[in-house]
Protein backbone atom coordinates (compact mmCIF):
# COMPACT_ATOMS: atom_id res chain seq x y z
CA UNK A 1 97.23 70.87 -21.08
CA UNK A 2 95.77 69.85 -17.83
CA UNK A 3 95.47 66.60 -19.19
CA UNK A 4 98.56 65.84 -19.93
CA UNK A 5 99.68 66.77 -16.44
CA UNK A 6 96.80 64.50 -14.84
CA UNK A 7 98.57 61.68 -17.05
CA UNK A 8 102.04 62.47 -16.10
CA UNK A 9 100.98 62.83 -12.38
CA UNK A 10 99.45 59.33 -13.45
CA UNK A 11 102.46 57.60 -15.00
CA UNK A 12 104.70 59.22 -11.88
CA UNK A 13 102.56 58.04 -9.17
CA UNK A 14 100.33 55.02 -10.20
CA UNK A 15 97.10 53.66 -7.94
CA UNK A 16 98.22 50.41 -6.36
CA UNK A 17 95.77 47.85 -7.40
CA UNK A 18 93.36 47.01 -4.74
CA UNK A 19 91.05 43.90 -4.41
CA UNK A 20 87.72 43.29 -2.23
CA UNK A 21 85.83 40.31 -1.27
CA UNK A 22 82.69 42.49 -1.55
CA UNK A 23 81.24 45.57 -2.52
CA UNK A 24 82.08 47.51 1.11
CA UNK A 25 84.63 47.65 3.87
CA UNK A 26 84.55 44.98 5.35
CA UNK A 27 81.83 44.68 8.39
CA UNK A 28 79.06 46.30 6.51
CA UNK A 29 77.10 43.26 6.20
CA UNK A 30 74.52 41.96 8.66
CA UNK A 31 71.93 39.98 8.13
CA UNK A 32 69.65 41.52 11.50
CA UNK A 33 68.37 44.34 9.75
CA UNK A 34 66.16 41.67 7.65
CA UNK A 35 65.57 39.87 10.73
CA UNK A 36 64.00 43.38 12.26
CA UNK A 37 61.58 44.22 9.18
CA UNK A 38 60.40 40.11 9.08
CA UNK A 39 59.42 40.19 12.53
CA UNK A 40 57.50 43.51 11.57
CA UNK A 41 55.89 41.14 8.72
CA UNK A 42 54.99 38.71 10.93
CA UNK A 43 53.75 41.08 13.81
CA UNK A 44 51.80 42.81 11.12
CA UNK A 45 49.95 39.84 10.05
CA UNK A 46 49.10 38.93 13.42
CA UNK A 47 47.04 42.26 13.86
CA UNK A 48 45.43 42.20 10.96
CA UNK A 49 44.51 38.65 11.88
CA UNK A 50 43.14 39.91 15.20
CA UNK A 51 41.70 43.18 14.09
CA UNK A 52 37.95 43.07 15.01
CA UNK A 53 35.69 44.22 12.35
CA UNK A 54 32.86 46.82 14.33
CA UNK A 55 29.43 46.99 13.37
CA UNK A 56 28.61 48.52 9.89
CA UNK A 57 25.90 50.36 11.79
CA UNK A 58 28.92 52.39 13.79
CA UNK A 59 30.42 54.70 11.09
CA UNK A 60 33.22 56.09 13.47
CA UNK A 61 34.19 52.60 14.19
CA UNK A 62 34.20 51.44 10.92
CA UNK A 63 36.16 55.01 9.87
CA UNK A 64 38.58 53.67 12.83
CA UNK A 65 39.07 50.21 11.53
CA UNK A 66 39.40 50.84 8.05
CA UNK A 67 41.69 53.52 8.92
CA UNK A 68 44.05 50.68 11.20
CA UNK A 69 43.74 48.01 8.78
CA UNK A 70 45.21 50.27 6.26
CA UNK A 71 48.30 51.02 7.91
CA UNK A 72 48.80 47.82 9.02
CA UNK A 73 49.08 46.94 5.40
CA UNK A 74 50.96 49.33 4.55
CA UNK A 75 53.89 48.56 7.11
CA UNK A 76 53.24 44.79 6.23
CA UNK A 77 54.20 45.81 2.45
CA UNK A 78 57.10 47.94 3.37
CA UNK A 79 58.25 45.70 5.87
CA UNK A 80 58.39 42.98 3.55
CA UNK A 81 59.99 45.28 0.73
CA UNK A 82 62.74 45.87 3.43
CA UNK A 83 63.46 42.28 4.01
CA UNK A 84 63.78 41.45 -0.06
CA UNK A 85 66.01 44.60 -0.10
CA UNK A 86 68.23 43.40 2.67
CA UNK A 87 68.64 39.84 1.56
CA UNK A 88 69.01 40.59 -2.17
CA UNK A 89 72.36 42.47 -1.15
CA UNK A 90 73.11 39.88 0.97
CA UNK A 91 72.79 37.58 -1.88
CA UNK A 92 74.18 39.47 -4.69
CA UNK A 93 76.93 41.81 -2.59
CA UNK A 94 78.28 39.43 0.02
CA UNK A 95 78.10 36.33 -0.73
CA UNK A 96 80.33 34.57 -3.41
CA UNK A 97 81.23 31.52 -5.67
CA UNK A 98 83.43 30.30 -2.57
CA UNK A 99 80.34 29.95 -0.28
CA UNK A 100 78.28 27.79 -3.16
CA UNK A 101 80.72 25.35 -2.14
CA UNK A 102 79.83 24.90 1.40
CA UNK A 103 76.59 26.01 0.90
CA UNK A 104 75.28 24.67 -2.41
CA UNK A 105 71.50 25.41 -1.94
CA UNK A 106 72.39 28.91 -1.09
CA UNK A 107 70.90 30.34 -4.39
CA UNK A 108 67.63 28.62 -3.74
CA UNK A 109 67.55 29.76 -0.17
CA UNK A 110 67.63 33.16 -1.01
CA UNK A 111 65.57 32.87 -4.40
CA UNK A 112 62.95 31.17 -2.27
CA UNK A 113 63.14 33.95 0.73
CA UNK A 114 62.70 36.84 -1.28
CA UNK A 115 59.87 35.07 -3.11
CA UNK A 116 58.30 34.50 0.77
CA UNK A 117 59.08 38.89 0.83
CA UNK A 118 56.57 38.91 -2.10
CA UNK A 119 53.52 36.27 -0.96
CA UNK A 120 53.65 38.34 2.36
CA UNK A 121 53.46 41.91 0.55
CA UNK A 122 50.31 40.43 -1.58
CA UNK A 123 48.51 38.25 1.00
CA UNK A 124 47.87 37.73 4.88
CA UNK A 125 49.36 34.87 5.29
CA UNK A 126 50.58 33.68 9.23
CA UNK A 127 52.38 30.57 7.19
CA UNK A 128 54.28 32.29 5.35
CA UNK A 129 55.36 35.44 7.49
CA UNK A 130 56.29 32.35 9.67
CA UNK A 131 58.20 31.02 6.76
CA UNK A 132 60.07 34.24 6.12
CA UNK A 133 61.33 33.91 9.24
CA UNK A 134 62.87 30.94 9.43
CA UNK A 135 64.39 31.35 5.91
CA UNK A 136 65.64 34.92 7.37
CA UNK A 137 67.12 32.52 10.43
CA UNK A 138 68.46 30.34 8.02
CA UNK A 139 70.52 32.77 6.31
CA UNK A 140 71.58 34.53 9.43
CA UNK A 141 73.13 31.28 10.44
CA UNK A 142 75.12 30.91 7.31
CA UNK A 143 75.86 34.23 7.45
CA UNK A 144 78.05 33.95 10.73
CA UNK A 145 79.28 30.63 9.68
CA UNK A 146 80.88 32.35 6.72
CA UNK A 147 82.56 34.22 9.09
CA UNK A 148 83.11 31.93 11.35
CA UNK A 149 81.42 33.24 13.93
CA UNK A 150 78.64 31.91 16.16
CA UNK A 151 75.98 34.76 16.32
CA UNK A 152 72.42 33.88 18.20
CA UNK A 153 69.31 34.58 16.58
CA UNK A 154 67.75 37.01 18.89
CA UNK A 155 63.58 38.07 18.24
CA UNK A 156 62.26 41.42 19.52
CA UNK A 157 59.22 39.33 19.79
């Protein structure tokens, strides 16, 4: 019975049919929040660079460094993570067939960035935290071209 009235309530008073260039309202996109965890990447990589290794003669030293390096890692790896997270919805939940057309090595731009989000998760690499970061300003600026907009590319760092 209370079907039928949900399909009579249905029939009376049907959804108007709604369309959506993307998955959310609009103005939920932003392409900073991958620019934030990059420059983590590439901070990250710098102090593991720079992180001196003590004596193996000192055991609370080395208890201290081994201690640091791991978390450095570990916010290198989830840092990265981050970024891949934040441009694959870029790439898959903003951007459409439309943009290919302006932008026609867009799939390879972000195919190739969140590749870069992997290398940096399995390696210390300055190159290519550096490189991460340019493809993260890369798609920034077609980002606000798409919307017409002319947005700076601001580092904390």
């Amino acid at each position: 019975m209370l079907t039928q009235v949900i399909c009579q309530i249905k029939n009376f008073l049907p959804a108007p049919e709604v369309h959506a260039h993307c998955d959310g309202p609009c103005g939920v996109y932003d392409p900073s929040s991958a620019r934030i965890t990059a420059e983590a990447v590439v901070s990250m990589t710098k102090k593991i660079k720079d992180l001196e290794v003590p004596s193996q003669d000192d055991k609370e030293a080395m208890i201290a460094y081994h201690n640091t390096l791991s978390r450095y890692i570990a916010i290198k790896e989830e840092q990265a993570q981050k970024t891949k997270e934040d441009l694959l919805i870029l790439w898959t939940d903003y951007f459409k067939p439309v943009h290919l057309e302006k932008y026609p090595d867009l799939h390879d731009t972000f195919w190739k960035a969140a590749k870069l989000c992997s290398a940096c998760k399995v390696e210390v690499s300055s190159q290519h935290a550096n490189e991460l970061m340019d493809a993260v300003h890369k798609i920034h600026n077609i980002f606000w071209e798409t919307k017409g907009r002319d947005v700076s590319f601001v580092k904390a760092s």
